[in-house]
N, C-alpha and C. Protein backbone atom coordinates (compact mmCIF):
# COMPACT_ATOMS: atom_id res chain seq x y z
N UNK A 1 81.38 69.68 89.14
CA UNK A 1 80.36 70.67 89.15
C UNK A 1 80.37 71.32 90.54
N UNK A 2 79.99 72.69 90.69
CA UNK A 2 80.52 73.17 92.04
C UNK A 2 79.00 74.13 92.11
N UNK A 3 78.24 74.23 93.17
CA UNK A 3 76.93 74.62 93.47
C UNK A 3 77.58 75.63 94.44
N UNK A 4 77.06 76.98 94.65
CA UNK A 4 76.66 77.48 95.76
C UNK A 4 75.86 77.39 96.55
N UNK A 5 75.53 77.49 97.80
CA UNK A 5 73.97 77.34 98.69
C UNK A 5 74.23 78.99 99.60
N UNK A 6 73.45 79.59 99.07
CA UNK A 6 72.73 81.00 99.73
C UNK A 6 72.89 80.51 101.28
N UNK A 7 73.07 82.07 102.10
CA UNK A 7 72.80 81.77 103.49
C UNK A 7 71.32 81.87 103.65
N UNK A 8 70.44 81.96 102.79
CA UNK A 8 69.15 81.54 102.60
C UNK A 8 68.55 80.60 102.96
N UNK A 9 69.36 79.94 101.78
CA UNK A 9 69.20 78.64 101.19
C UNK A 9 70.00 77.57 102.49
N UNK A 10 70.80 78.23 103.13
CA UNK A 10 71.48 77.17 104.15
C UNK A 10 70.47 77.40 105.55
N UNK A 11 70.08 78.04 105.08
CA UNK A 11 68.89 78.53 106.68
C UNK A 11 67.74 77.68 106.58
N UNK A 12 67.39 77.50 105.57
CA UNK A 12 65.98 76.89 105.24
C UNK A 12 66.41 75.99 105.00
N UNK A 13 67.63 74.77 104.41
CA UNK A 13 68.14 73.46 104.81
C UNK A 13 68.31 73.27 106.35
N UNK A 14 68.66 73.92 107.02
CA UNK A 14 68.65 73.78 108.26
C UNK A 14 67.78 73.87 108.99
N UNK A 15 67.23 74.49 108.81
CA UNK A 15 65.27 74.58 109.43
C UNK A 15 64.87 73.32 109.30
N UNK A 16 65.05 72.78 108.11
CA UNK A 16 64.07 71.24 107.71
C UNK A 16 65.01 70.03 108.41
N UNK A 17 66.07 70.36 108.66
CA UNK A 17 66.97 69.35 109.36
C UNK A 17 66.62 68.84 110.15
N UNK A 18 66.47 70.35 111.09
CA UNK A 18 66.41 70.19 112.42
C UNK A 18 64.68 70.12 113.19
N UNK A 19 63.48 70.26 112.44
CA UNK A 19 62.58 69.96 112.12
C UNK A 19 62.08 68.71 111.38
N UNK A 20 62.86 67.66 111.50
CA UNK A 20 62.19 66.76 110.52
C UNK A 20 61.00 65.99 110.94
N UNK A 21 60.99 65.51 111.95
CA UNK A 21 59.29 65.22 112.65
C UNK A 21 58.11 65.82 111.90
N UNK A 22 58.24 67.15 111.74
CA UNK A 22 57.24 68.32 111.61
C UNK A 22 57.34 68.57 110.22
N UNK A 23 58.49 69.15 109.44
CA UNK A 23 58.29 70.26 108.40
C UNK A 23 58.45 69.20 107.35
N UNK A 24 59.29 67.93 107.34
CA UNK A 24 59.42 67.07 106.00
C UNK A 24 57.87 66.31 105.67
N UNK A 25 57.07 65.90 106.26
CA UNK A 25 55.69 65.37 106.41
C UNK A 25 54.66 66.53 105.57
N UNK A 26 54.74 67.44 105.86
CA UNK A 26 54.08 68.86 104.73
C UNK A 26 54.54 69.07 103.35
N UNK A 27 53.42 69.04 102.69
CA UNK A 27 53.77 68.69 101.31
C UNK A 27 52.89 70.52 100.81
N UNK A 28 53.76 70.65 99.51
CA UNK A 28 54.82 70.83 98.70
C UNK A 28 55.80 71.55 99.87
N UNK A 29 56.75 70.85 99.94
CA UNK A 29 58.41 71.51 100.08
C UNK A 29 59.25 72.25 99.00
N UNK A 30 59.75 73.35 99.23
CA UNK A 30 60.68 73.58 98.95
C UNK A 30 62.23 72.78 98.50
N UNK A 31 62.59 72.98 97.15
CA UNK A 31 63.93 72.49 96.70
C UNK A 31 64.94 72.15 98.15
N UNK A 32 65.01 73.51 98.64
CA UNK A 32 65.95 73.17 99.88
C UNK A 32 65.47 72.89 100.94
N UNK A 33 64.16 72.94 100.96
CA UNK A 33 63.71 72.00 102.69
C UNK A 33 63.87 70.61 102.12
N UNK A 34 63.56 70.07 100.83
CA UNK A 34 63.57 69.26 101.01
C UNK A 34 65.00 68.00 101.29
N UNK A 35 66.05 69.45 100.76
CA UNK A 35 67.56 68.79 100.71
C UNK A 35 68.34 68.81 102.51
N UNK A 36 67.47 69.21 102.75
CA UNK A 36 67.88 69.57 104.76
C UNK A 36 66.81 68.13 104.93
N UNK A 37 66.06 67.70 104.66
CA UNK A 37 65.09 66.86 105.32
C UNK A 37 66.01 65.64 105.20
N UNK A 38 66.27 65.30 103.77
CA UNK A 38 67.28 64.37 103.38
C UNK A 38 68.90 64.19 103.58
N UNK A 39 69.28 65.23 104.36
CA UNK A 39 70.93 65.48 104.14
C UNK A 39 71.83 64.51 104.60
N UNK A 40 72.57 63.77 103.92
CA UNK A 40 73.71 62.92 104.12
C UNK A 40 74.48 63.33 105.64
N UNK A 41 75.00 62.86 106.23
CA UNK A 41 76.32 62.95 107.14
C UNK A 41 77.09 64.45 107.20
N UNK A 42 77.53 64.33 105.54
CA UNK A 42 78.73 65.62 105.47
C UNK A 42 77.97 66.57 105.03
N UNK A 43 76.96 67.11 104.60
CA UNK A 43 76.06 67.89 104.43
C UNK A 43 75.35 68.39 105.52
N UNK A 44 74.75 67.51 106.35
CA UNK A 44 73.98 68.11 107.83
C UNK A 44 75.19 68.45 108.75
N UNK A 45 76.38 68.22 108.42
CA UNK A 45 77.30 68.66 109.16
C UNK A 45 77.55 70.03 108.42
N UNK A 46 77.82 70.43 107.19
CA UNK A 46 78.05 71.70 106.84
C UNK A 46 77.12 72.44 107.11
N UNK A 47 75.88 71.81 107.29
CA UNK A 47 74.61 72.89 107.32
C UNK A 47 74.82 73.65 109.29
N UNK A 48 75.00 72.45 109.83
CA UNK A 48 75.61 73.11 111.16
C UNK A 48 76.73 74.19 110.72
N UNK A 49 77.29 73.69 110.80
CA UNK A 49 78.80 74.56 110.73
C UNK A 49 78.23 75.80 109.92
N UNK A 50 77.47 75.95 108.55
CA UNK A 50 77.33 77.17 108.23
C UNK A 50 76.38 78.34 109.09
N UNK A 51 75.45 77.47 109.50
CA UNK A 51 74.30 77.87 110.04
C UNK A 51 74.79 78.70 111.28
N UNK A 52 75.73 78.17 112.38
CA UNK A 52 76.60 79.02 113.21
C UNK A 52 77.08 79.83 112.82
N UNK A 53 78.16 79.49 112.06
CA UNK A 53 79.32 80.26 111.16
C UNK A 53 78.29 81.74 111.01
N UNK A 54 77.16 81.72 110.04
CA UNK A 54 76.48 82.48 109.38
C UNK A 54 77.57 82.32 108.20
N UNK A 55 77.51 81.16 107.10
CA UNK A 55 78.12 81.73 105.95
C UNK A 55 77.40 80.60 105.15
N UNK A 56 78.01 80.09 104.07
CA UNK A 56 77.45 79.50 102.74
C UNK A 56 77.96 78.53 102.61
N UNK A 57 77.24 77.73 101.77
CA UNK A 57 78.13 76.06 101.60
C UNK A 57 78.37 76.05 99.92
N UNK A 58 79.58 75.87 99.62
CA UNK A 58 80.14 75.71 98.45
C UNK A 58 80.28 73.63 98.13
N UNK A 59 79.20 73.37 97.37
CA UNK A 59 79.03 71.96 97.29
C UNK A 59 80.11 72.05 95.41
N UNK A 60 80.81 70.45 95.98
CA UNK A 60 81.87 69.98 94.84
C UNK A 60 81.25 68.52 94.48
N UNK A 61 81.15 68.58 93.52
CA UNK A 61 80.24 67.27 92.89
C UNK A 61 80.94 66.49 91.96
N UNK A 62 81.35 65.23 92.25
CA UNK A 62 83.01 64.70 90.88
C UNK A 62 82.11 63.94 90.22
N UNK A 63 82.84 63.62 89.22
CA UNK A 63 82.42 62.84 88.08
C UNK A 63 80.98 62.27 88.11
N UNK A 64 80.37 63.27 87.72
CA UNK A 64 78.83 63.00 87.69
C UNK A 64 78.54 63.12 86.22
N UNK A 65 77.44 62.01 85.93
CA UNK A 65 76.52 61.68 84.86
C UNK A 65 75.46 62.29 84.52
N UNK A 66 75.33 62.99 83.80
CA UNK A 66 74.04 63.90 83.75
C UNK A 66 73.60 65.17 84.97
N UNK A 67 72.75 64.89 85.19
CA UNK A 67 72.46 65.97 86.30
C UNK A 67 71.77 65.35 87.30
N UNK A 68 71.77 64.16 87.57
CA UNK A 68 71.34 63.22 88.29
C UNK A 68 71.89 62.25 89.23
N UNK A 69 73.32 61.86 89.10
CA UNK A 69 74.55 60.89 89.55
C UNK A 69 75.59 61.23 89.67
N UNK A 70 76.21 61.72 91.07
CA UNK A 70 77.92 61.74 90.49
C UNK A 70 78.54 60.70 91.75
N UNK A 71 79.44 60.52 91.35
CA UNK A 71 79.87 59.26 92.49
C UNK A 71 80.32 60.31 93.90
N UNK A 72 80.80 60.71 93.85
CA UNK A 72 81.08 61.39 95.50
C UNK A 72 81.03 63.27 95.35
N UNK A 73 80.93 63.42 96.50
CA UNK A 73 80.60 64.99 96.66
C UNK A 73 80.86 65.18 98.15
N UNK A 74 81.59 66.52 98.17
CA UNK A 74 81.93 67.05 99.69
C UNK A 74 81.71 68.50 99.46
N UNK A 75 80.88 68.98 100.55
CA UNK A 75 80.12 70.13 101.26
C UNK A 75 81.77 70.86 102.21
N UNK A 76 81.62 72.26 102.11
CA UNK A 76 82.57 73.33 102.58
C UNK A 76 81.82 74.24 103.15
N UNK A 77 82.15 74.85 104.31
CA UNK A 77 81.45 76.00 104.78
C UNK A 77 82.66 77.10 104.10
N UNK A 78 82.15 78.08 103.58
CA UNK A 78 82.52 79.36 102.75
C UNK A 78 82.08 80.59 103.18
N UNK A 79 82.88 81.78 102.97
CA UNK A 79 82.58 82.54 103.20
C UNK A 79 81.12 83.61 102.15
């Protein structure tokens, strides 16, 4: 399964990243603040890299179960 993330959407993951003290503690969040609050390793690393870059993250999701589980996934900064 292969997701796009908006340079929107990578701005406002990155906002909540880099804010987590502050913006994850405020309730209702946003879908993508709340995926910047939580971001794995290779994800808060793409969110850097895009967030400089100014471009988009093209997420690859393998053998996943429903829409809920997939065993591994790696984040790309894209144009």
């Amino acid at each position: 399964m292969t997701i796009w993330y908006s340079r929107a959407a990578v701005e406002e993951m990155w906002r909540a990243k880099n804010n987590i003290n502050n913006v994850c503690r405020i309730l209702p969040l946003s879908f993508f603040a709340s995926l910047g609050c939580t971001a794995p390793g290779n994800l808060a690393d793409a969110l850097d890299k895009a967030h400089y870059q100014q471009k988009r993250i093209k997420a690859l999701y393998y053998q996943c179960i429903g829409a809920t589980y997939c065993s591994y996934y790696t984040y790309t900064v894209a144009a």
